[in-house]
Protein backbone atom coordinates (compact mmCIF):
# COMPACT_ATOMS: atom_id res chain seq x y z
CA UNK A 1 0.00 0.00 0.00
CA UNK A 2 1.50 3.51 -0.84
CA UNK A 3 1.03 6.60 2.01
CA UNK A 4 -1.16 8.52 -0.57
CA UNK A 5 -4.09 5.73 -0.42
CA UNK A 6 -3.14 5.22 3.45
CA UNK A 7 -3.82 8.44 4.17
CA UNK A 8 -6.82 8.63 1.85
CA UNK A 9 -8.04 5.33 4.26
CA UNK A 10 -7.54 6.83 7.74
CA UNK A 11 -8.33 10.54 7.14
CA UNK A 12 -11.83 9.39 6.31
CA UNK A 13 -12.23 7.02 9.39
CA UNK A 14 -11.77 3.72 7.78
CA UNK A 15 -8.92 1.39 9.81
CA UNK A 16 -6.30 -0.24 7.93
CA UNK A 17 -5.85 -3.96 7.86
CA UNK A 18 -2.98 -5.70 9.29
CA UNK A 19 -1.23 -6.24 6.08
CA UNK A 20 -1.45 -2.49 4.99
CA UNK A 21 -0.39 -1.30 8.61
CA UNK A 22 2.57 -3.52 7.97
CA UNK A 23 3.50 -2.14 4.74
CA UNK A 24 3.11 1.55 5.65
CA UNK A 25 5.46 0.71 9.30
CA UNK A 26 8.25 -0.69 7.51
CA UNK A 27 7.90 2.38 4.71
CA UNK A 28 8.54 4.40 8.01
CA UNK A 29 10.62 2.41 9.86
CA UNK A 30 13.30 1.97 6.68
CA UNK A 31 13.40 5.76 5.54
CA UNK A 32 11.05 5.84 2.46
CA UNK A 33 8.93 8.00 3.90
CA UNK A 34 9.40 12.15 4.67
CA UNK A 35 9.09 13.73 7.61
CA UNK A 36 5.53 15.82 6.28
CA UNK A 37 3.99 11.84 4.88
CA UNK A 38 4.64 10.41 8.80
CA UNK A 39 3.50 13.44 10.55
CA UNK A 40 0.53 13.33 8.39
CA UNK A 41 0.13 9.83 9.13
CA UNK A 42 0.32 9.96 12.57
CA UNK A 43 -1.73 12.41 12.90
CA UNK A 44 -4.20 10.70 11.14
CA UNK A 45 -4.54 7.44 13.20
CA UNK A 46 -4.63 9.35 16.47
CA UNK A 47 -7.66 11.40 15.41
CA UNK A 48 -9.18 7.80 13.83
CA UNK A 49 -8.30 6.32 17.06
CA UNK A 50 -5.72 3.24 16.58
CA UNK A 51 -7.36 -0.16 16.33
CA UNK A 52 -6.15 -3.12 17.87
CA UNK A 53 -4.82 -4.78 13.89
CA UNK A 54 -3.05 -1.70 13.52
CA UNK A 55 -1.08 -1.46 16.47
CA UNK A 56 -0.39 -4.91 16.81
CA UNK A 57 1.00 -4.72 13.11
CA UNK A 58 3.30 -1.76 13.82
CA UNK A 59 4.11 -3.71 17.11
CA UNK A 60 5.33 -6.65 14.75
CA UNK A 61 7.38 -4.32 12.56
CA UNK A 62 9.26 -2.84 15.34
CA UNK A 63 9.90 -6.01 16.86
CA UNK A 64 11.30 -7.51 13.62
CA UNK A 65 13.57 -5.12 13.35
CA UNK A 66 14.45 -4.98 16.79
CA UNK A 67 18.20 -5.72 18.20
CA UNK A 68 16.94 -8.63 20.25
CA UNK A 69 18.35 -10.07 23.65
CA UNK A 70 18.22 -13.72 23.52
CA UNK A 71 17.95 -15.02 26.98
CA UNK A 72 16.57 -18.45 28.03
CA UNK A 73 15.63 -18.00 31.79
CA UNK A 74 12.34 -19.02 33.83
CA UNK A 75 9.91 -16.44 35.23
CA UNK A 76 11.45 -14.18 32.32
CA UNK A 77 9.09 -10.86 32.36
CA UNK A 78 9.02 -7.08 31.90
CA UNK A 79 7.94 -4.49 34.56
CA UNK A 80 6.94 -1.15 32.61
CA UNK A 81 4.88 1.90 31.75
CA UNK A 82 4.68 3.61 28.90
CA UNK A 83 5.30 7.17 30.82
CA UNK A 84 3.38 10.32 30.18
CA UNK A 85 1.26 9.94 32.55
CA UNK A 86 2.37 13.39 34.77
CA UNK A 87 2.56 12.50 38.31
CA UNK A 88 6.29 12.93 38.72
CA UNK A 89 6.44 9.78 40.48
CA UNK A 90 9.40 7.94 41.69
CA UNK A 91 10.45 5.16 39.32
CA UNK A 92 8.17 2.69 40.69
CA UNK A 93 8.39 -0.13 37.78
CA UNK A 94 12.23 -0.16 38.13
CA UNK A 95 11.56 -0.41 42.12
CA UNK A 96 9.16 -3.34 41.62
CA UNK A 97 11.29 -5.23 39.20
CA UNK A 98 14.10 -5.76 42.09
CA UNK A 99 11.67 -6.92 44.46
CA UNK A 100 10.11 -9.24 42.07
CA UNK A 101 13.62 -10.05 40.95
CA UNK A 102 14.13 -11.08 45.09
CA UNK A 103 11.09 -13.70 44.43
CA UNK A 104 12.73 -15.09 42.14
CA UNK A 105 12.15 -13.60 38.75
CA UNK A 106 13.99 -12.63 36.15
CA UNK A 107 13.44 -9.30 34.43
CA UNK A 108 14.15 -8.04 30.70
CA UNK A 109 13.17 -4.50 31.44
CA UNK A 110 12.74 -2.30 28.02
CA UNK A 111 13.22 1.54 28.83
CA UNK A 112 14.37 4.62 27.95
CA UNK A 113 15.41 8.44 29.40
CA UNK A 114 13.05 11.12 30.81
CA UNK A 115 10.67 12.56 27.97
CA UNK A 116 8.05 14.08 30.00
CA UNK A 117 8.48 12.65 33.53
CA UNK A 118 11.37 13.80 36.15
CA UNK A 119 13.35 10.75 36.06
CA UNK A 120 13.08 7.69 33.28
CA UNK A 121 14.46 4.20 34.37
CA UNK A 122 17.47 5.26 32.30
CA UNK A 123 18.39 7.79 34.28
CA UNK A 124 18.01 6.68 37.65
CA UNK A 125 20.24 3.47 36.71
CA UNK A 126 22.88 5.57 35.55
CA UNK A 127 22.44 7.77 38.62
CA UNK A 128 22.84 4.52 40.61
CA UNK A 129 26.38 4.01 38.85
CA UNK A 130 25.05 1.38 36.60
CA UNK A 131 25.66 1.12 32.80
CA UNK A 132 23.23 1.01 30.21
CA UNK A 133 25.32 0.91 27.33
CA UNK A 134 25.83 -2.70 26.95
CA UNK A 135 25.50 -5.00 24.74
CA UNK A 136 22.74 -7.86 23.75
CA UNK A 137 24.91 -10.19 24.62
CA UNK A 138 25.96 -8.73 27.92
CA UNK A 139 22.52 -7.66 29.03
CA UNK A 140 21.53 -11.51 28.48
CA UNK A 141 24.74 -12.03 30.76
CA UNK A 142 22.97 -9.58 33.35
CA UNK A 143 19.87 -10.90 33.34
CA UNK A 144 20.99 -14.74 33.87
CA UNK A 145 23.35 -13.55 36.85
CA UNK A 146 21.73 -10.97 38.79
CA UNK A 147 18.12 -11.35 37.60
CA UNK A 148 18.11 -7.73 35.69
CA UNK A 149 18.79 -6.81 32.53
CA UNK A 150 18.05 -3.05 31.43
CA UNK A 151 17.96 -2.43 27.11
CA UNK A 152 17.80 1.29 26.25
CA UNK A 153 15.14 1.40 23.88
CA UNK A 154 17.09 3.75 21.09
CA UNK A 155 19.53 1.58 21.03
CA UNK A 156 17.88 -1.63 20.41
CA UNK A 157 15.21 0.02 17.80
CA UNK A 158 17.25 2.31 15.58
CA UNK A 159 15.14 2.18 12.83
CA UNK A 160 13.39 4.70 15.20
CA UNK A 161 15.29 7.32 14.00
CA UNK A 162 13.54 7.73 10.96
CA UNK A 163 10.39 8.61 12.30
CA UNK A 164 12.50 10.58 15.52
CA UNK A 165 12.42 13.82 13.15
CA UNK A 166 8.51 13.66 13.21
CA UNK A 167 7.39 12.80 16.62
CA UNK A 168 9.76 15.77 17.86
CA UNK A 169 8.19 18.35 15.75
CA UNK A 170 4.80 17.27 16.23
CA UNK A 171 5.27 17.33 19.97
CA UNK A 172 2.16 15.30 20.84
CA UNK A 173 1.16 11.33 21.35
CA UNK A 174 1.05 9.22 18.63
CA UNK A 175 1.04 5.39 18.15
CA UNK A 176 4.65 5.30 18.87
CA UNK A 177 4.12 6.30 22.49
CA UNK A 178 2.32 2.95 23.33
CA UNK A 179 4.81 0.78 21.06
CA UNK A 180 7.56 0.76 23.32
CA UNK A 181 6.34 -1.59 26.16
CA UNK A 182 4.50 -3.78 23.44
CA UNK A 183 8.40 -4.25 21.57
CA UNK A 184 10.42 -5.49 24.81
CA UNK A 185 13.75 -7.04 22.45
CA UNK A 186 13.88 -9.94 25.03
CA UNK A 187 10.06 -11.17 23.87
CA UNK A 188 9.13 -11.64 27.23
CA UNK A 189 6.01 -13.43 27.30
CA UNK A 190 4.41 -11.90 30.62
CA UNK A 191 4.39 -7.98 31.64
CA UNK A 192 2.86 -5.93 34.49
CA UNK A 193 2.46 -2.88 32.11
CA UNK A 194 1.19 0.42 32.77
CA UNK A 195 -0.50 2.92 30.89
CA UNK A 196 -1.58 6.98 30.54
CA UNK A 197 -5.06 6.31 29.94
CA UNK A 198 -7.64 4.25 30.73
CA UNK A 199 -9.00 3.97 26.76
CA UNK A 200 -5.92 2.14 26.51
CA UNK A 201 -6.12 -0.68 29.15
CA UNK A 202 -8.37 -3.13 27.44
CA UNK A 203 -6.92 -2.77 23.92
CA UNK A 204 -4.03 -3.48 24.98
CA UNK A 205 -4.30 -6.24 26.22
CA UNK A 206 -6.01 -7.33 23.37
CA UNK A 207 -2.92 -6.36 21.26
CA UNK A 208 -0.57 -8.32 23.60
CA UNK A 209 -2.92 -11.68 23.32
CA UNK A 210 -2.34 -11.00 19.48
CA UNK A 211 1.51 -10.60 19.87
CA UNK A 212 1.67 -13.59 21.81
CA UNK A 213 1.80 -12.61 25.57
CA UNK A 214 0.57 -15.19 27.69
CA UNK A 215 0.22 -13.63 31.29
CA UNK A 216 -0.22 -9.58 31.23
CA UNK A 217 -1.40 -7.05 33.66
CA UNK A 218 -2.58 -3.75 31.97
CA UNK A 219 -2.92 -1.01 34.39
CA UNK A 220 -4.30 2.60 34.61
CA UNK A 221 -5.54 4.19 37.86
CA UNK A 222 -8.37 6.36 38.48
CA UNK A 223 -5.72 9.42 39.92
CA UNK A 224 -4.12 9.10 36.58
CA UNK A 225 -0.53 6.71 37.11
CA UNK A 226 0.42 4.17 34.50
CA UNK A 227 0.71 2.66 37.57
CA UNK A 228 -1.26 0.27 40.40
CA UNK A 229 -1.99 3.49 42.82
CA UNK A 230 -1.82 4.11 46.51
CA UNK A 231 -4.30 7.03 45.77
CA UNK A 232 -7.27 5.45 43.99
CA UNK A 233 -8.75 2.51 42.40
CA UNK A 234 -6.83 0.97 39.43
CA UNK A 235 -8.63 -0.27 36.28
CA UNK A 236 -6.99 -3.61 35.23
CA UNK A 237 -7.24 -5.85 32.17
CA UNK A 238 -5.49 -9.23 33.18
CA UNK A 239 -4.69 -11.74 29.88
CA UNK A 240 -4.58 -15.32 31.36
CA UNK A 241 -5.19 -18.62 29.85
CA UNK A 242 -6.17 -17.13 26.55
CA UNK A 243 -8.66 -14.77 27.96
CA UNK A 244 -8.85 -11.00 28.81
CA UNK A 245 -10.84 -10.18 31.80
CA UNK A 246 -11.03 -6.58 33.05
CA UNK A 247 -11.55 -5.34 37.05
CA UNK A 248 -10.89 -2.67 39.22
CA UNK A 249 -8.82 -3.21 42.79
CA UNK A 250 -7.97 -0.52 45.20
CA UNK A 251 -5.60 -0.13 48.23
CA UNK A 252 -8.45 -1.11 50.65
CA UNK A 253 -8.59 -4.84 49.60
CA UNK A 254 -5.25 -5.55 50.05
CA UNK A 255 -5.39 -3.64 53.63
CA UNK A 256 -2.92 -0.51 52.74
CA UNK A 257 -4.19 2.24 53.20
CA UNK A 258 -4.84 5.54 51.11
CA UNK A 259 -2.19 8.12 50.16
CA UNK A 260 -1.34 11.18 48.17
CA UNK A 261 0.69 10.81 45.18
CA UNK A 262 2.02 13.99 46.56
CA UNK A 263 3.90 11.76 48.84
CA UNK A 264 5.12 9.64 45.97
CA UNK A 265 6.36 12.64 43.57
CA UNK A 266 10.17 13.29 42.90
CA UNK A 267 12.14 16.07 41.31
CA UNK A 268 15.32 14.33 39.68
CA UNK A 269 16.66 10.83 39.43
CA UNK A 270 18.20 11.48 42.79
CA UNK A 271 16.28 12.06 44.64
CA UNK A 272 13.91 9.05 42.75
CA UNK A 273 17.31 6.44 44.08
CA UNK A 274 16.94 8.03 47.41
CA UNK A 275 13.35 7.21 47.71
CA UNK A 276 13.85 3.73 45.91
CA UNK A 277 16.94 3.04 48.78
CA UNK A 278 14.30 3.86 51.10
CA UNK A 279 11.60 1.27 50.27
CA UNK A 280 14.56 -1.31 50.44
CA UNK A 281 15.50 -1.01 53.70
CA UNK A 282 11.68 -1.70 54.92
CA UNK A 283 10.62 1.62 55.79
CA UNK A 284 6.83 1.95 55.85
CA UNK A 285 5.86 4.78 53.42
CA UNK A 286 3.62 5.45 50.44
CA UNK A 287 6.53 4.38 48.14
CA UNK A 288 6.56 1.40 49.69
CA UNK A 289 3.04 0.84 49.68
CA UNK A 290 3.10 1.75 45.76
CA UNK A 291 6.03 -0.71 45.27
CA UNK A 292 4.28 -3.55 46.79
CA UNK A 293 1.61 -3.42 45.00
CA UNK A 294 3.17 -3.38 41.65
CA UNK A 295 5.69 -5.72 42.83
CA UNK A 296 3.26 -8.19 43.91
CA UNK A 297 1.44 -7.69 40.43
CA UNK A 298 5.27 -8.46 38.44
CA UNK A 299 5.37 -11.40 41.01
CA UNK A 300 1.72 -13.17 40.22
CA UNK A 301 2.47 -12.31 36.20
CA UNK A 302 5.94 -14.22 36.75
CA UNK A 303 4.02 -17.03 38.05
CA UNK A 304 5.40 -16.92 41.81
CA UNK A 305 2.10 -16.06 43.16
CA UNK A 306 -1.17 -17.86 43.14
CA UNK A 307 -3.06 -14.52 42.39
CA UNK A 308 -2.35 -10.94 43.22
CA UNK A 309 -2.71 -10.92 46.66
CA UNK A 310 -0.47 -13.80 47.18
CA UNK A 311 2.33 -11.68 45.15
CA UNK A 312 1.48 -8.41 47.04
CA UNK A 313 2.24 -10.18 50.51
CA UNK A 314 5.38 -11.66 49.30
CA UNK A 315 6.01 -8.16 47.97
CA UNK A 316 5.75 -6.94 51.40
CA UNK A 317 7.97 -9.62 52.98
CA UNK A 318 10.57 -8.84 50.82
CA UNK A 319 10.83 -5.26 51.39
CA UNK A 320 10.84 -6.00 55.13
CA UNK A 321 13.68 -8.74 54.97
CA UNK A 322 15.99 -5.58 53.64
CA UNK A 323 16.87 -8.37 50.92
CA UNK A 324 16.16 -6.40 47.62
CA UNK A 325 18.83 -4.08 48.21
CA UNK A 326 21.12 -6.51 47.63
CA UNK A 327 20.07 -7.66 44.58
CA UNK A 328 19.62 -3.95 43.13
CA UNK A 329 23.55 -3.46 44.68
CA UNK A 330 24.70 -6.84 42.63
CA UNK A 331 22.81 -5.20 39.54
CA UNK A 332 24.72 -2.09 39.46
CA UNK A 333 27.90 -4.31 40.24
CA UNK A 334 27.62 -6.79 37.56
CA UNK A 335 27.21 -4.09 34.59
CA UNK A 336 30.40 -2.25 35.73
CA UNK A 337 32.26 -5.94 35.30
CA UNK A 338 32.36 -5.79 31.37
C-alpha cells in the first residue's frame, strides 16, 4: 500500500488492515517516507483512534527489526509503563522489578530516558552508577546472573530514527508512544504494564494476546498513574489462559491504606534512588506501599504467586527482609564488570 491511499483510508475514518499497517510501518521504519507523509500519518490514526490490527502490526514491525536479547531463563518478564502519565512519580516499575527479581524472577526491562516525567528508568540506573550501554549479549549475561537486565530502547530500535524527526516536531502522542512496552527485544512473554489512559487498558491487552503474551497485567488508575496506585482505584485488564478479563482493585482490599501521590512525587533521578533506597531497607511509606503493590502484580504475572494478593504479601515480605537491596547493589555491580 502507498502513504497517498493510506492516508486517503484513515483521514476518512476507515482502519487499515494488518497487512497495509505492515507495509506503511516498515515504509517508516526503513526511511522511504518524509518527515511531512509520517506526521501526516500519525496524525491521522490518532484522530481515527488506533485499532487493535493496527497497532499490533506496527508492534510486529518494530519487533522484527528490533536488536533482540536472547535469553533463556524461567519467570522471564518485563515491569513497565509507557510514561506520560504526569505524576512525577518515583520510578516505581524499576523499584518493583528488584523486588520481584528477590522472588525469584527474572526481568528483561525495556526503557528509555526522561521525555516528559522527572526521572526515566534510564536515568536513575545511571544515577545509581550502573551502565546502560551494553550490549545484547551482555545484558543476556545480566539478566541470567543478577536477575536484571536493562535495554535502552534507542539503542535496540534504531530504525526509530527515521520517524524521531517527526514525533519531535509534532510534539504530541502518537502510536509510537504505546509501542515501546508492546516491543520489549527480550520477547518476554508476561508484563505488568502500565499505561496513561484508561482507553488504553483493554486494547491493549487485546494487542498483547495477538503478539503472543501469555500472562499480562494492563494497568491505569483512576488518579491518573500508569501505575497500580496508593491514591485510587486501578482499572486492570489481566490476559490469562487465553482470555482478557477486566476489574478494578484498590488499596483497601489488600489492607494498605490511602495516600497522596504527593507523597510519591520526585524532582530528579536522585532524589527518585533516594526514595527507591528507602523502600529497600523496609521503611513503611507510600513508596513502599506503591512498590508492593506493583511488585506483587510483576510477582503473580511471573508465576510466583497464586493470584495478586499472594504476590502483594510476598512483595511486602521482601521489602521488610531488607533483601532487595542486595540484589539492586549486585545489579549495578555486575554491569560495571564488562
Amino acid at each position: 500500500m502507498d502513504i497517498q491511499g493510506a492516508l486517503n483510508r484513515i483521514t476518512t475514518g476507515h482502519n487499515l488492515t494488518g497487512d497495509e499497517m505492515l507495509d506503511i510501518m516498515r515504509q517508516i521504519m526503513t526511511g522511504q517516507l518524509t518527515a511531512s507523509q509520517i506526521g501526516g500519518f500519525l496524525i491521522g490514526l490518532r484522530m481515527k483512534g488506533e485499532s487493535i490490527e493496527e497497532i499490533t502490526a506496527a508492534a510486529n514491525v518494530m519487533r522484527e527489526l528490533a536488536t533482540s536479547v536472547r535469553v533463556d531463563v524461567p519467570h522471564l518478564i518485563d515491569v513497565v509503563g509507557t510514561g506520560g502519565d504526569g505524576t512525577s512519580s518515583f520510578n516505581v516499575s524499576t523499584a518493583s522489578a528488584f523486588v520481584a527479581i528477590a522472588a525469584g524472577a527474572h526481568v528483561a526491562k525495556h526503557g528509555n530516558r526522561a521525555a516528559s516525567s522527572k526521572s526515566g528508568s534510564a536515568d536513575l540506573l545511571e544515577h545509581a552508577g550502573a551502565r546502560i550501554d551494553l550490549t545484547a549479549d551482555q545484558i543476556a549475561e545480566c539478566v541470567r546472573q543478577t536477575g536484571f537486565g536493562f535495554m535502552l530502547a534507542p539503542a535496540h530500535h534504531t530504525a526509530m530514527k527515521h520517524a524521531i524527526g517527526a514525533r519531535k516536531e509534532l510534539g504530541v502522542r502518537t502510536i509510537f508512544n504505546v509501542l515501546g512496552p508492546l516491543t520489549n527485544p527480550a520477547h518476554v512473554k508476561s508484563e505488568m504494564m502500565g499505561v496513561f489512559s484508561a482507553d488504553l487498558v483493554e486494547p491493549l491487552a487485546h494487542v498483547l494476546k495477538k503478539l503472543g503474551s501469555e500472562h499480562v497485567m494492563v494497568v491505569h488508575s483512576d488518579d491518573g498513574m500508569d501505575e497500580i496506585s496508593v491514591g485510587s482505584s486501578t482499572q486492570v485488564a489481566e490476559l490469562k489462559n487465553g482470555k482478557v478479563k477486566t476489574y478494578s482493585i484498590n488499596p483497601e482490599q489488600f489492607d494498605i491504606p490511602l495516600y497522596s501521590l504527593d507523597n510519591v512525587a520526585v524532582s530528579n533521578p536522585g532524589e527518585s534512588l533516594a526514595v527507591i533506597r528507602s523502600v529497600f531497607t523496609g521503611e513503611e511509606s507510600a513508596a513502599s506501599a506503591i512498590t508492593a503493590m506493583n511488585a506483587g502484580a510483576s510477582i503473580y504475572v511471573a508465576g510466583l504467586a497464586e493470584d495478586l494478593a499472594g504476590g502483594i504479601g510476598r512483595a511486602q515480605e521482601l521489602l521488610r527482609s531488607g533483601e532487595v537491596a542486595a540484589k539492586f547493589d549486585q545489579y549495578v555491580e555486575f554491569t560495571n564488570s564488562f
